[in-house]
Each structure stands twice: as structure tokens, then as C-alpha cells.
N, C-alpha and C. Protein backbone atom coordinates (compact mmCIF):
# COMPACT_ATOMS: atom_id res chain seq x y z
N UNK A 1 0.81 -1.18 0.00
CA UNK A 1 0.00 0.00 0.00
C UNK A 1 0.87 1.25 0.00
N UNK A 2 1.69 1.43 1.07
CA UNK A 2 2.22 2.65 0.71
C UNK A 2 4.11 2.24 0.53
N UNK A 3 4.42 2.76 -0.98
CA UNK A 3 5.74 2.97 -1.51
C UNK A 3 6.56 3.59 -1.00
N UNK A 4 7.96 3.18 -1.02
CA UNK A 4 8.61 3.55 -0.46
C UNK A 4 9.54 5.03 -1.28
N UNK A 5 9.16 5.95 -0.28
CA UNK A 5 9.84 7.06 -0.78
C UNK A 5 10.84 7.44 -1.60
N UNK A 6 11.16 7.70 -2.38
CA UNK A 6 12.20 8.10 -3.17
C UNK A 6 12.45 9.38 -3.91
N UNK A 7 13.55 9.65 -4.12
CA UNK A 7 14.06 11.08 -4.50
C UNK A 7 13.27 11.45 -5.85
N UNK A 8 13.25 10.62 -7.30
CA UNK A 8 11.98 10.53 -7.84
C UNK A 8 10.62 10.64 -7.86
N UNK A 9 10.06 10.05 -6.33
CA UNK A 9 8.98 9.79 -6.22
C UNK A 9 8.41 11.06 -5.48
N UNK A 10 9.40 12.13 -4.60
CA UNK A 10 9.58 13.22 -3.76
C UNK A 10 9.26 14.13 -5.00
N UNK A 11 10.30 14.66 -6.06
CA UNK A 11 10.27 15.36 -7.01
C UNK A 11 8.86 15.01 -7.58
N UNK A 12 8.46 13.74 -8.38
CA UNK A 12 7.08 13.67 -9.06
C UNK A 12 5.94 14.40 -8.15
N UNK A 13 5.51 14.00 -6.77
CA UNK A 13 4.79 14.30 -5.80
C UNK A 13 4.67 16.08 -5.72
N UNK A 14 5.84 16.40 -5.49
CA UNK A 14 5.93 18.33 -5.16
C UNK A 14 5.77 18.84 -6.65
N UNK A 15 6.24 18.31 -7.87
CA UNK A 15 5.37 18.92 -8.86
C UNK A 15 4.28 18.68 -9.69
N UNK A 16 3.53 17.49 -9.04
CA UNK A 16 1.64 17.16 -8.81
C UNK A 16 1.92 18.22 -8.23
N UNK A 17 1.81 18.43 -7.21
CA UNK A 17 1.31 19.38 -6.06
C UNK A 17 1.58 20.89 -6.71
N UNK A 18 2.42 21.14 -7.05
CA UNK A 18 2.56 22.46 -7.49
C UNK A 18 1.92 23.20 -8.85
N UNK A 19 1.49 22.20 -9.52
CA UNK A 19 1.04 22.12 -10.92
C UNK A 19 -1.00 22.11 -10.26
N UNK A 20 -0.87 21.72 -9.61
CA UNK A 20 -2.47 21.47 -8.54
C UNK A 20 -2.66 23.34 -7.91
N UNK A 21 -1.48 23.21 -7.39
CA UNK A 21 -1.59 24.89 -6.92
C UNK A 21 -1.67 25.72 -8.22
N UNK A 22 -0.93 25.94 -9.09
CA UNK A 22 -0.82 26.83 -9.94
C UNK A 22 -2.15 26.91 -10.60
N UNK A 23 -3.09 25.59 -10.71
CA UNK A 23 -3.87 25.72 -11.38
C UNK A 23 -5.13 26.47 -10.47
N UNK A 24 -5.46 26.10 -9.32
CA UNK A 24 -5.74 26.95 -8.41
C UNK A 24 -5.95 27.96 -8.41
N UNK A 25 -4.91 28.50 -8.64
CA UNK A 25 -4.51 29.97 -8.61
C UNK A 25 -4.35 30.77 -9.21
N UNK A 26 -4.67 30.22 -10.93
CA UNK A 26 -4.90 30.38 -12.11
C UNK A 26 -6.15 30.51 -12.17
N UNK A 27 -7.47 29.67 -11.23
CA UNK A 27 -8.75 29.57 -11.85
C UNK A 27 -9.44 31.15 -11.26
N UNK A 28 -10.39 31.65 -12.67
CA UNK A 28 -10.75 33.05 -11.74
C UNK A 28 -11.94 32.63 -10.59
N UNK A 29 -12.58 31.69 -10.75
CA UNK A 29 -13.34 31.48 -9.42
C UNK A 29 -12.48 31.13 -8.24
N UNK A 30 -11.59 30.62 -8.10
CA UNK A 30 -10.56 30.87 -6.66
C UNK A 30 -10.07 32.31 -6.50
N UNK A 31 -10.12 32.75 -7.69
CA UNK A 31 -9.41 34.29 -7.59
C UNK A 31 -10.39 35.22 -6.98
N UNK A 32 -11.94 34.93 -7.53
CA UNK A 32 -12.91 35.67 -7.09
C UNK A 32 -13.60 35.28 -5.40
N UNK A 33 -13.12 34.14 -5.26
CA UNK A 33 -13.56 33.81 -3.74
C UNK A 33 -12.34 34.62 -2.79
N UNK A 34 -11.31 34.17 -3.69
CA UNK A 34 -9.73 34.94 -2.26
C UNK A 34 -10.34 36.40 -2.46
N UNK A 35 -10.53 37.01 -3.45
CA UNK A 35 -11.06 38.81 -3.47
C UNK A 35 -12.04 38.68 -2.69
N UNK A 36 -13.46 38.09 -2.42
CA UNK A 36 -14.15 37.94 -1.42
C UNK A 36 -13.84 38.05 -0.20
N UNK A 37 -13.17 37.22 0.22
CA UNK A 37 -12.50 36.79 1.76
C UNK A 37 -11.87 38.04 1.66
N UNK A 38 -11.14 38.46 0.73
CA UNK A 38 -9.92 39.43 1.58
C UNK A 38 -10.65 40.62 1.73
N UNK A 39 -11.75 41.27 0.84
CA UNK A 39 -12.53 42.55 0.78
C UNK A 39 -13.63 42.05 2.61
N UNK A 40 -14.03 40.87 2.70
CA UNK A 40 -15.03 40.86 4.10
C UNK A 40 -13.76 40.95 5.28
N UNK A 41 -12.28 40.32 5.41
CA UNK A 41 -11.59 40.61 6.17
C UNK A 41 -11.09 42.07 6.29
N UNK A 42 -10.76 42.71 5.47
CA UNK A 42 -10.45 44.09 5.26
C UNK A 42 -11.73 44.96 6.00
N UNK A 43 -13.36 44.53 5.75
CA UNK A 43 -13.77 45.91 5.75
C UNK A 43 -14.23 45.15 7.20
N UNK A 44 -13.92 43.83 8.50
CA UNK A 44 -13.77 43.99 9.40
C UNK A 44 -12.82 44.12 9.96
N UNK A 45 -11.39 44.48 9.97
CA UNK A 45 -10.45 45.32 10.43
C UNK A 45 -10.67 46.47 10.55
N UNK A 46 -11.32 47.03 9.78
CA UNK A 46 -11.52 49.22 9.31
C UNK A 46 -12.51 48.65 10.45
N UNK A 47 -13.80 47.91 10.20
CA UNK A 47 -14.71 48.33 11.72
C UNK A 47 -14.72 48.41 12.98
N UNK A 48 -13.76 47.28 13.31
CA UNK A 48 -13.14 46.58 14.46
C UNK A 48 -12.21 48.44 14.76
N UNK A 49 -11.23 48.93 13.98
CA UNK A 49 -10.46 49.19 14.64
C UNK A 49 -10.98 51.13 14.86
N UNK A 50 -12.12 51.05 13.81
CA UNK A 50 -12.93 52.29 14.10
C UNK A 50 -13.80 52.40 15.20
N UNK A 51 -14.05 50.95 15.65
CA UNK A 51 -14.88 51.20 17.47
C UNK A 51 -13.75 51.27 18.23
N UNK A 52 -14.89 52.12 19.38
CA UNK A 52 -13.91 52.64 20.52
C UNK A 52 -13.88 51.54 21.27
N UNK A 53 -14.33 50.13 21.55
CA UNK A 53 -13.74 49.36 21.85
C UNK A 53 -13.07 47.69 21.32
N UNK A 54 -11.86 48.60 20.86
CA UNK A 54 -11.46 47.68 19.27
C UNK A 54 -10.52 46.70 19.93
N UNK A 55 -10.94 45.46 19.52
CA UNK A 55 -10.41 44.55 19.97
C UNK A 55 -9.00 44.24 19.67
N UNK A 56 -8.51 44.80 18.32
CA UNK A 56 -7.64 44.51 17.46
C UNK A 56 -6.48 45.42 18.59
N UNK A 57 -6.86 46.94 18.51
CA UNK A 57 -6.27 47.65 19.31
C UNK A 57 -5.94 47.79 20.56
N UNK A 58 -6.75 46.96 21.49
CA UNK A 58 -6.58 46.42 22.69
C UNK A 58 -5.01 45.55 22.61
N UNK A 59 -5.65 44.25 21.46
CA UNK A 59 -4.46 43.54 21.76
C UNK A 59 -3.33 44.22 21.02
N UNK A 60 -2.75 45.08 20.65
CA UNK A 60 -1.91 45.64 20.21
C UNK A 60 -1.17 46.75 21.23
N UNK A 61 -2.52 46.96 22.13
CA UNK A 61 -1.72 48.20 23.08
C UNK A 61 -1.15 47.37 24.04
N UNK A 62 -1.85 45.98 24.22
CA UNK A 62 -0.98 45.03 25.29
C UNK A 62 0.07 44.73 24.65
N UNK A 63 0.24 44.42 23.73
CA UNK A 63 1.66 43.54 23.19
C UNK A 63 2.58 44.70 23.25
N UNK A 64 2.50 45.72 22.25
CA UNK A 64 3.27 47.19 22.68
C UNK A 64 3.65 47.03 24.68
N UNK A 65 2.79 47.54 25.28
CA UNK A 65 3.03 47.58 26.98
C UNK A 65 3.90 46.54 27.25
N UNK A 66 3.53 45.41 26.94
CA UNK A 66 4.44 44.22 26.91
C UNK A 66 5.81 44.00 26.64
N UNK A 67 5.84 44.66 25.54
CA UNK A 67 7.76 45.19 24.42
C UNK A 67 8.42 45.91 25.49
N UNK A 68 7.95 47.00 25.58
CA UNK A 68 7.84 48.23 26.76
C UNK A 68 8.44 47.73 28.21
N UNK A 69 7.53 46.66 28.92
CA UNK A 69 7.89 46.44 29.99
C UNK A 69 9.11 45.60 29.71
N UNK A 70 9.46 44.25 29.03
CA UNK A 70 10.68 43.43 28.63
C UNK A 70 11.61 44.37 28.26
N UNK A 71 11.31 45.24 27.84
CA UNK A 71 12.79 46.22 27.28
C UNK A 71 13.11 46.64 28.10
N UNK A 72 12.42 47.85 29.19
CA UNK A 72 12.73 48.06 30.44
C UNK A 72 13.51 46.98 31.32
N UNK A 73 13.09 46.15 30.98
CA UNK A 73 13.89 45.07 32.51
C UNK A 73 14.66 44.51 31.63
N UNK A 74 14.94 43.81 30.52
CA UNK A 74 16.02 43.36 29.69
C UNK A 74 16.69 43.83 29.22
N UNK A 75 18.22 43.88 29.74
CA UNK A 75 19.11 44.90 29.21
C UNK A 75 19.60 44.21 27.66
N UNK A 76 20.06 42.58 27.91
CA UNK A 76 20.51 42.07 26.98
C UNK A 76 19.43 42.33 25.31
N UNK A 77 18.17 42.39 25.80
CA UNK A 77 17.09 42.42 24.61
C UNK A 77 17.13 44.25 24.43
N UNK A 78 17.21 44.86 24.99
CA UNK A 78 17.73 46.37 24.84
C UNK A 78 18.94 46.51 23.60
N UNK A 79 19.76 45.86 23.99
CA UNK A 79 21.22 46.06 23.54
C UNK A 79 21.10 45.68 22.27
N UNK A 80 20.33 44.28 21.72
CA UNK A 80 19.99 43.48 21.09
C UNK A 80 19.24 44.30 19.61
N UNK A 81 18.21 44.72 20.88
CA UNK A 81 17.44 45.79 19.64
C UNK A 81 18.44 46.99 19.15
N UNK A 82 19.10 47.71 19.71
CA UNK A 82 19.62 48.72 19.48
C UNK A 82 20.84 48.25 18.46
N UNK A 83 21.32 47.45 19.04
CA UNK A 83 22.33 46.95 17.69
C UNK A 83 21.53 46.59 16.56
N UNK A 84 20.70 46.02 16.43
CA UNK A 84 19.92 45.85 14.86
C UNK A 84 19.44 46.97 14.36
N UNK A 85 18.75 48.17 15.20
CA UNK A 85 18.48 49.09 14.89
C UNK A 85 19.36 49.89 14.20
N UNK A 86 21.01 49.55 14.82
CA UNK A 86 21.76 50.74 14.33
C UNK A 86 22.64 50.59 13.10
N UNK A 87 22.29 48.96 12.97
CA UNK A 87 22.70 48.04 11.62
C UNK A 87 21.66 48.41 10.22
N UNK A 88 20.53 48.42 10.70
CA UNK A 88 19.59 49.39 9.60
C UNK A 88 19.90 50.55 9.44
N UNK A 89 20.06 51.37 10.37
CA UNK A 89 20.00 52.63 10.06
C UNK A 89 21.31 52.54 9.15
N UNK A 90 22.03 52.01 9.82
CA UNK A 90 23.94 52.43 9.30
C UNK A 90 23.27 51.98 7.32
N UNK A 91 22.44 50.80 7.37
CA UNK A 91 22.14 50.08 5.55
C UNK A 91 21.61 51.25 5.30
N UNK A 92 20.68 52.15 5.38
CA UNK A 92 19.73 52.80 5.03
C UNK A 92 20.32 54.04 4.37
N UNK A 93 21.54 54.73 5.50
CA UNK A 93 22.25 55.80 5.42
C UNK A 93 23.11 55.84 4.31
N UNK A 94 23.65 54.63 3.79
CA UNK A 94 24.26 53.99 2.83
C UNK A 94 23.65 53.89 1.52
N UNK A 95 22.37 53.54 1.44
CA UNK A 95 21.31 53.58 0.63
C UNK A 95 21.34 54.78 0.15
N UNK A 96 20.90 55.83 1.15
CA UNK A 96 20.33 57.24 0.73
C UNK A 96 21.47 58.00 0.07
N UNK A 97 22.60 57.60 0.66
CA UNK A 97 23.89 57.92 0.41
C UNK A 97 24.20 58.41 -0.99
N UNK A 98 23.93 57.00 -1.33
CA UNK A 98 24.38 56.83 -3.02
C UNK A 98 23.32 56.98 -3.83
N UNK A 99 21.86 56.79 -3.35
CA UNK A 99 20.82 57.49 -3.75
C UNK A 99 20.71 58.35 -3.89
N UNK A 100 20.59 59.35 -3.25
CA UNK A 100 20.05 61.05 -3.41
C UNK A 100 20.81 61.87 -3.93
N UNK A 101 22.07 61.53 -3.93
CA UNK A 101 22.71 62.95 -5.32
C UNK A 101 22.69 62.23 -6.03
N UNK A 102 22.52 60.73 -6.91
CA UNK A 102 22.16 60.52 -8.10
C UNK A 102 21.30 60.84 -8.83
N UNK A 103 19.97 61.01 -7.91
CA UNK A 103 18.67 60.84 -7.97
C UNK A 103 18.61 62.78 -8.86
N UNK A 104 19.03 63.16 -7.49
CA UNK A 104 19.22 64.78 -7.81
C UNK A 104 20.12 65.49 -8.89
N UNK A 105 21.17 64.58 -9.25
CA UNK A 105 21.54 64.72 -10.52
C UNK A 105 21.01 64.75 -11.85
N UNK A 106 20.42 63.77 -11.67
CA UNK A 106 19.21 63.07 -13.14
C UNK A 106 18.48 64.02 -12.95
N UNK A 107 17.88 64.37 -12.04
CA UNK A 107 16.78 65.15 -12.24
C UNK A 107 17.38 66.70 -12.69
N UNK A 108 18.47 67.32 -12.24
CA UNK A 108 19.00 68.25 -12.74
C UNK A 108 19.28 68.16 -14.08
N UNK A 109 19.72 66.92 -14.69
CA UNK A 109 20.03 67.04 -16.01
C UNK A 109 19.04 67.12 -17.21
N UNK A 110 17.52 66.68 -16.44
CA UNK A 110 16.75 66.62 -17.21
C UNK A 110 15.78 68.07 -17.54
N UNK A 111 16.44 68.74 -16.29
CA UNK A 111 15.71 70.17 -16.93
C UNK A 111 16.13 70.63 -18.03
N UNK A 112 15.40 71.33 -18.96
CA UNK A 112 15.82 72.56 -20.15
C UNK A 112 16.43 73.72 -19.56
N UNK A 113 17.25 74.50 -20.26
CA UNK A 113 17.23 75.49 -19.83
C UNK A 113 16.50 76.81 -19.05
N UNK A 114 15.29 76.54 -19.86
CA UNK A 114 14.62 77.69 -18.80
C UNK A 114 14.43 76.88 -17.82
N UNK A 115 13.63 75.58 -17.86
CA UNK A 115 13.26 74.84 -16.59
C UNK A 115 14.73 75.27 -14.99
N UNK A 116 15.33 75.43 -15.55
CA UNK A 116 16.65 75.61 -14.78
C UNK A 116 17.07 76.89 -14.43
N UNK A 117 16.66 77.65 -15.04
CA UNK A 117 16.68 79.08 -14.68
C UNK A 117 15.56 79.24 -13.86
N UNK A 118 14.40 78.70 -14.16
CA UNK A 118 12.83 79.01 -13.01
C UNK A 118 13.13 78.54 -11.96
N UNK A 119 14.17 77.01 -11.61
CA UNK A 119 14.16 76.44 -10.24
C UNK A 119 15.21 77.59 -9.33
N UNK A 120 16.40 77.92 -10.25
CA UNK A 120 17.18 78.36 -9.56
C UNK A 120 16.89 79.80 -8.95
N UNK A 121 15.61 80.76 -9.84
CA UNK A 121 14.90 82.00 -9.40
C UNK A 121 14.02 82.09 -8.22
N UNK A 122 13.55 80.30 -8.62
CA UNK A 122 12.39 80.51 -7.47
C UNK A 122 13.01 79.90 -6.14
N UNK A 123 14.18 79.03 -5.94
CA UNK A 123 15.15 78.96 -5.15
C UNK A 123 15.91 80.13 -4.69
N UNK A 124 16.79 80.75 -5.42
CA UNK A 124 17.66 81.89 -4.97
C UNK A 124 16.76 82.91 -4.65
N UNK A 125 16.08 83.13 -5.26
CA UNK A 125 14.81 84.19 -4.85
C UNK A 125 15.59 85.92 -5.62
N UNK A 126 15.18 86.47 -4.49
CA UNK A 126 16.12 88.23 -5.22
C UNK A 126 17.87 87.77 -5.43
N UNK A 127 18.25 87.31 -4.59
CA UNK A 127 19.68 87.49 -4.55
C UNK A 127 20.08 87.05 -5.90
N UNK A 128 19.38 86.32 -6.37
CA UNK A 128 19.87 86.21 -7.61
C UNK A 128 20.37 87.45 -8.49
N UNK A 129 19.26 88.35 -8.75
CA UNK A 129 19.45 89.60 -9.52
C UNK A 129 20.82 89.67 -9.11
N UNK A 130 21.11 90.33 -7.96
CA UNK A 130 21.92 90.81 -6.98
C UNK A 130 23.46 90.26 -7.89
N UNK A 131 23.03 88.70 -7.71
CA UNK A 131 24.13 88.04 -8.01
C UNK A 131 24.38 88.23 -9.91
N UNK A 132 23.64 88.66 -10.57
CA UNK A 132 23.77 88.95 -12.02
C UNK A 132 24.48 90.27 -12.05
N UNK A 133 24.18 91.58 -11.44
CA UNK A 133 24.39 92.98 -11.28
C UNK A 133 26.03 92.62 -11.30
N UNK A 134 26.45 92.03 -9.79
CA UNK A 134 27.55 91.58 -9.00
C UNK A 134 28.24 91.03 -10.39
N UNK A 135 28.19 89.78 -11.12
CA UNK A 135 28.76 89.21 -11.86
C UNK A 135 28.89 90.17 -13.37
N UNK A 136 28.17 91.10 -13.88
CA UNK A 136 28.18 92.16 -14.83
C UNK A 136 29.43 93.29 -14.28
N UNK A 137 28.72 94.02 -13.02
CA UNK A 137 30.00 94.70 -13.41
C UNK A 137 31.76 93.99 -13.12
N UNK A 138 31.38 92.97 -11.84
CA UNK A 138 32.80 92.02 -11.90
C UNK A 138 33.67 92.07 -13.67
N UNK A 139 32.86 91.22 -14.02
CA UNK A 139 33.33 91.37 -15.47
C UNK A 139 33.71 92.24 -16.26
N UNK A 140 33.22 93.35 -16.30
CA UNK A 140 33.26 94.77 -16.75
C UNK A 140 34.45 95.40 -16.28
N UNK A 141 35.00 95.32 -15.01
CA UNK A 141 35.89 95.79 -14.31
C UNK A 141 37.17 95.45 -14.57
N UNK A 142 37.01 93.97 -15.20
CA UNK A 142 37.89 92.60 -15.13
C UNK A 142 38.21 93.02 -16.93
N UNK A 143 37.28 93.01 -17.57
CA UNK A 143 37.36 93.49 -19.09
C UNK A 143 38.27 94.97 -19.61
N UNK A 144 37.60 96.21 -18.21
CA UNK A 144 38.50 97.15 -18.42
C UNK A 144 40.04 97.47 -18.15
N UNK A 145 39.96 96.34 -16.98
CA UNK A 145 41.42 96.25 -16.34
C UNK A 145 42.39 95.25 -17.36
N UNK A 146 41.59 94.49 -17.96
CA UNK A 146 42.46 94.05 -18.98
C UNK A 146 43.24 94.40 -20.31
N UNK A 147 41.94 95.32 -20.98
CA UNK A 147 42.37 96.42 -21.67
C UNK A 147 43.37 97.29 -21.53
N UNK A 148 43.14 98.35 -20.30
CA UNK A 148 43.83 99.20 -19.34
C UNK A 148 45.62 98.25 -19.32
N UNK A 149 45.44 96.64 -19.26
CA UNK A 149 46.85 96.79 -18.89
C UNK A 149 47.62 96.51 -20.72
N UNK A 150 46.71 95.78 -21.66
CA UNK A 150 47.36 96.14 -23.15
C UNK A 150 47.41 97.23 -23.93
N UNK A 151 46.62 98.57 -23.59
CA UNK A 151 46.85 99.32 -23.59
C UNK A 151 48.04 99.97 -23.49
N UNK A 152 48.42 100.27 -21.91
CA UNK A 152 49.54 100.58 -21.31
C UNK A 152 50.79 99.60 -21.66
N UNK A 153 50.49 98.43 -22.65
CA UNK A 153 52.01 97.43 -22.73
C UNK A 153 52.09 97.95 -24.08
N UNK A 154 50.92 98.75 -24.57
CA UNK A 154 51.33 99.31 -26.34
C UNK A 154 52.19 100.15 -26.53
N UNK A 155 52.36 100.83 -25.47
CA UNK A 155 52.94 102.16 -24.97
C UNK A 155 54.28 102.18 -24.40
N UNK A 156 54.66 100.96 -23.72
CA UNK A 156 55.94 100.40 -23.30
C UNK A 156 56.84 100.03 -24.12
């Protein structure tokens, strides 16, 4: 009656079985019963946790109080958390790291010109002008003094 197991017989078995699931999970009437279930579980969570005496939230403020009190008295589970905590943060910082001036690059490169003149106006605000006036006569000064000194080497 019952055969004796084999590495063959293991493999044939898990892909019956998986070929059984897929089809499952393929059919839209399983698809339309799991959307069922999950839309009646969903809209009793929102009710449950919209009464003021929500069961869901009860047991959540105990388990929280619970974390709370073990952390307090466990130094080792303190330490524990805080080192994992500071192992994410340290991944995350790393992440953003190399993320965000890339990110902010691309996006700089993809402005047009005016697009790039509007960010930097509506960023710099007045000082900008300020900073055009400033950079005109700089130049001007820089243009006459250059003149001023081939001038004076025509003459030498």
C-alpha cells in the first residue's frame, strides 16, 4: 500500500502538487472567492479598529506595553534591539547615500534650460538679480582692467 519514498517519487509528488496549486490559482473562481474573503476581512479590520472598543487595538496596546515592559527590565534584549536598529540605520544611510545625489543629478540634467533658470529663481529668490548685477559689473571691471593693462604694454 504505501511505496517507499524516493528522491523521484519526492520530485514527481511536489510537482503534482505544485502544478495542482498553480492551477488553483490560475482559476478566476478561486481568484474571485480569495477577493471575497480578503474585501469581508479588510472591511472587518476598518470596523473593528474604528470602534472605541477595538479589539484589534486592545491587543496591540498590550503587546506594545508588553515590548515596553521586557525592554525596560532586559538589558541584553535592549542592547539586542539597538544593535539591529543601528545596523539598519547604518544600511539605510548607505542607501540614501548613493541614492540622493544621483537621484538629484538626473533630475537636474533633465531640466531645459529655462526649466533651470525658473528652479534656480524661485530657489535663490532676489539674490539672484543681486548676483547677475555683482557678476556684470565684476566682469566689466575685469574686461576694463584688462584692456587698461594692453593698452599701457602698447605704450611700453
Amino acid at each position: 500500500m504505501w511505496q517507499k519514498l524516493t528522491h523521484s517519487n519526492f520530485k514527481r509528488t511536489q510537482k503534482d502538487f505544485n502544478d495542482i496549486k498553480d492551477r488553483l490559482l490560475q482559476s478566476p473562481e478561486v481568484r474571485d472567492f480569495l477577493g471575497t474573503v480578503w474585501m469581508d476581512v479588510k472591511a472587518r479590520l476598518v470596523a473593528d479598529l474604528a470602534s472605541d472598543n477595538s479589539s484589534l487595538a486592545g491587543h496591540a496596546e498590550r503587546a506594545l506595553q508588553g515590548l515596553g515592559q521586557r525592554l525596560a527590565s532586559d538589558e541584553g534584549l535592549r542592547q539586542s534591539v539597538n544593535h539591529y536598529f543601528e545596523q539598519v540605520a547604518g544600511q539605510l544611510a548607505d542607501q540614501l547615500n548613493q541614492g540622493i545625489p544621483k537621484h538629484i543629478a538626473d533630475t537636474i540634467k533633465a531640466w531645459d534650460d529655462k526649466q533651470l533658470v525658473q528652479e534656480l529663481e524661485r530657489s535663490v529668490g532676489r539674490d539672484l538679480q543681486f548676483i547677475r548685477i555683482n557678476g556684470t559689473l565684476v566682469g566689466a571691471a575685469l574686461g576694463l582692467g584688462f584692456h587698461g593693462l594692453h593698452w599701457l604694454g602698447a605704450f611700453a
